[in-house]
Protein backbone atom coordinates (compact mmCIF):
# COMPACT_ATOMS: atom_id res chain seq x y z
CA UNK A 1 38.42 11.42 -37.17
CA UNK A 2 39.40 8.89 -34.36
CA UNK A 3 35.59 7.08 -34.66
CA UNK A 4 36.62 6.53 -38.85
CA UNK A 5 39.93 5.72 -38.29
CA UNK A 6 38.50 2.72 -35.47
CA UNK A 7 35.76 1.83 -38.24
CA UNK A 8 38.46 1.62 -41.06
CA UNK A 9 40.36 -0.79 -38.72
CA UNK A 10 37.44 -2.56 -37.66
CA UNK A 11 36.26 -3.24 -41.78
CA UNK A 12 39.93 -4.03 -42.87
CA UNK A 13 40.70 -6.26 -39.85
CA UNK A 14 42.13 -8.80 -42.29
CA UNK A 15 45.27 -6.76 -43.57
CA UNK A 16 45.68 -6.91 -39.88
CA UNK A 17 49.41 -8.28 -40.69
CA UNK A 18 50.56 -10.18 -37.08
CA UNK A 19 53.52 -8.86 -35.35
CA UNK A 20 52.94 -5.24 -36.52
CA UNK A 21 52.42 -2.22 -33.95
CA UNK A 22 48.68 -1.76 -33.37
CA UNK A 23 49.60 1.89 -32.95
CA UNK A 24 51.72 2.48 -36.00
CA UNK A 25 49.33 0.87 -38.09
CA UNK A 26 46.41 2.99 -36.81
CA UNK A 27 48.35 5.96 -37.00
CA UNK A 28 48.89 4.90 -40.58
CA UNK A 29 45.21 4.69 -41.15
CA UNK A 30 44.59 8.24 -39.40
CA UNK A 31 47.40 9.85 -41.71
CA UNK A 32 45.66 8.46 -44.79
CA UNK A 33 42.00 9.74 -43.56
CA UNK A 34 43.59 13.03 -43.13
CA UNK A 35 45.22 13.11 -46.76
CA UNK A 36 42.05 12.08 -48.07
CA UNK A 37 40.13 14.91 -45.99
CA UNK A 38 42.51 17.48 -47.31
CA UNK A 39 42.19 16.29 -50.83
CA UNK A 40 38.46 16.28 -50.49
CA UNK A 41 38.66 19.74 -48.94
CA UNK A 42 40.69 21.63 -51.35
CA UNK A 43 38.29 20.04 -53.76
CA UNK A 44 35.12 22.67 -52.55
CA UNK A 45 35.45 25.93 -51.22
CA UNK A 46 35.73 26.53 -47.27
CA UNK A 47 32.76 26.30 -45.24
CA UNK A 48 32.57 29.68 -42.72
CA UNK A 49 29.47 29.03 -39.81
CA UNK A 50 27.99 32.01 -38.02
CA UNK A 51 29.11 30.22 -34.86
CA UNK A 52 33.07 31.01 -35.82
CA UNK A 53 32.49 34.51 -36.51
CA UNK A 54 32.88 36.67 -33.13
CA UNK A 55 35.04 37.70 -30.71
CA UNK A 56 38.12 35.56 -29.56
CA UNK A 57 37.04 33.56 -26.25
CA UNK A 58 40.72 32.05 -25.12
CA UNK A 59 42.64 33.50 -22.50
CA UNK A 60 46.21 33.69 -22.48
CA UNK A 61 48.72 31.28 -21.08
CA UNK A 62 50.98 32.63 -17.78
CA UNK A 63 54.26 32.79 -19.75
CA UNK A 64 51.78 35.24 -22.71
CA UNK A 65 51.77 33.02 -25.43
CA UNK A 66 48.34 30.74 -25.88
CA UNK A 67 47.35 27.69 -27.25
CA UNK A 68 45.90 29.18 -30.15
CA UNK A 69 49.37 30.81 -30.75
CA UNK A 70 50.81 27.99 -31.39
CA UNK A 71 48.10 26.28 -33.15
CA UNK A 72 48.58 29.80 -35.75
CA UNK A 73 52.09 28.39 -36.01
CA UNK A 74 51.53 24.77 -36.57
CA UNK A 75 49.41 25.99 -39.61
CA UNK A 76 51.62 28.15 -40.83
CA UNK A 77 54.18 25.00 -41.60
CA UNK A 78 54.31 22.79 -44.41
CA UNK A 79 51.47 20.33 -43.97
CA UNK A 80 54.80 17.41 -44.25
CA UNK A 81 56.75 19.61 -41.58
CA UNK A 82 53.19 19.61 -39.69
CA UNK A 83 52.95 15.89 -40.07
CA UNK A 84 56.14 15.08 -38.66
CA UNK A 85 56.41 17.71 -35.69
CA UNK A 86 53.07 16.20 -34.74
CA UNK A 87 53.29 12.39 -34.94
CA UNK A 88 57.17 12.66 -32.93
CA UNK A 89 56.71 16.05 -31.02
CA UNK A 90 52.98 15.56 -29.86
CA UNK A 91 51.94 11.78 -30.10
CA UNK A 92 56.11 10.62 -29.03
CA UNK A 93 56.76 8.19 -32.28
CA UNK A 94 60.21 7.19 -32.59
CA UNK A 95 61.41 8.40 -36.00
CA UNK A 96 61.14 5.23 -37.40
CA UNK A 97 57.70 5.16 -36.39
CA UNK A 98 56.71 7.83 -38.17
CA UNK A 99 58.58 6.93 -40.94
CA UNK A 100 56.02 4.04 -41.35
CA UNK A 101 53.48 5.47 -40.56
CA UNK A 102 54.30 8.31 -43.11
CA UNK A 103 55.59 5.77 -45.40
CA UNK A 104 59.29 8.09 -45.96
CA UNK A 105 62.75 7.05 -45.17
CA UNK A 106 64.10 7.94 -41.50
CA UNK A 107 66.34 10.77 -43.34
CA UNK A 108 63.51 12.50 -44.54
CA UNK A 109 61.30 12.63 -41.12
CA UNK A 110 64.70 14.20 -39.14
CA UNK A 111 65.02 16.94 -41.97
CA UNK A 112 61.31 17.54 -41.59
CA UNK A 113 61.48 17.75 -37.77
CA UNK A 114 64.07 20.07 -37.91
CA UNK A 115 63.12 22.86 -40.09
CA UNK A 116 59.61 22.74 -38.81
CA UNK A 117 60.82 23.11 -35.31
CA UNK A 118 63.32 25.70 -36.38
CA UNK A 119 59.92 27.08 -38.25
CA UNK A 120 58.16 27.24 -35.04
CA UNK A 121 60.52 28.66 -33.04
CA UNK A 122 61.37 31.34 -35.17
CA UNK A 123 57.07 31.95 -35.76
CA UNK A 124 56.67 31.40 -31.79
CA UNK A 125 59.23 34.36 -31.60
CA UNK A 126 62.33 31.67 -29.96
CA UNK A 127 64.93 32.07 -32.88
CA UNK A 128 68.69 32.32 -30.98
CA UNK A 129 66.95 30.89 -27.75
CA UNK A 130 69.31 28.09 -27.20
CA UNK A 131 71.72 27.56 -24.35
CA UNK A 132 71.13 30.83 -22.51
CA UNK A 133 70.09 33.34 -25.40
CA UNK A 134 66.19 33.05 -25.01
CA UNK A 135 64.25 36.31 -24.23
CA UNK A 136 64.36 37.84 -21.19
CA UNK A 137 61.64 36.19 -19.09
CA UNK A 138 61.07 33.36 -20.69
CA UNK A 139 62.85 29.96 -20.44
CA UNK A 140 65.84 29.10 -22.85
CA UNK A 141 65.91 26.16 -25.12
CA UNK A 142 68.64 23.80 -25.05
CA UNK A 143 69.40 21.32 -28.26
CA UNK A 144 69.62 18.00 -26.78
CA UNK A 145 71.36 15.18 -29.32
């Protein structure tokens, strides 16, 4: 996905518009590649390989919840609440960033942010873990404005 989104930039160097972020703008491309992935995907039926099919190979994390835990959980979301949790959460995009990149207004990325992280904490099992009243054992969550 990264080598098409580089090509894509590479071919349409021209709308190259000076000024703009390099990294909104190939974040922009990426998000459109994906779109047109999953449209092309839902398009033909999913492709199973033998390789896929066998016992699980990841070990858990210290604190008992894995990587592929929360991977189950990101997929479980909206693919707009996925979007957004992604592009601020994981890449660090300012919200108006990925408003640009996801070509919506600024109200619409902090609504999305918030019920997929409220989502993911309630799949991830941290519902009521702010200030103090996480599980026992694991660190609390505190809501930072």
């Amino acid at each position: 996905m990264i080598q098409d989104t580089l090509e894509r930039a590479l071919a349409r160097l021209a709308q190259w518009r000076d000024g703009d972020s390099p990294r909104k703008w190939l974040f922009s491309i990426l998000h459109n590649l994906h779109v047109d992935g999953l449209r092309r995907k839902s398009r033909r039926p999913p492709h199973v390989g033998l390789d896929s099919v066998g016992a699980d190979q990841s070990a858990p994390a210290a604190d008992g919840a894995s990587g592929r835990d929360l991977d189950r959980a990101l997929q479980m979301l909206a693919s707009e609440q996925r979007e957004v949790v992604l592009l601020v959460g994981l890449e660090g995009l300012s919200y108006a960033e990925a408003a640009e990149v996801l070509a919506i207004p600024i109200g619409t990325v902090m609504s999305r942010l918030a019920r997929g992280r409220g989502r993911l904490r309630t799949l991830l099992g941290y519902e009521g873990g702010f200030e103090g009243g996480g599980k026992s054992g694991q660190a609390s969550l505190r809501r930072v404005k």
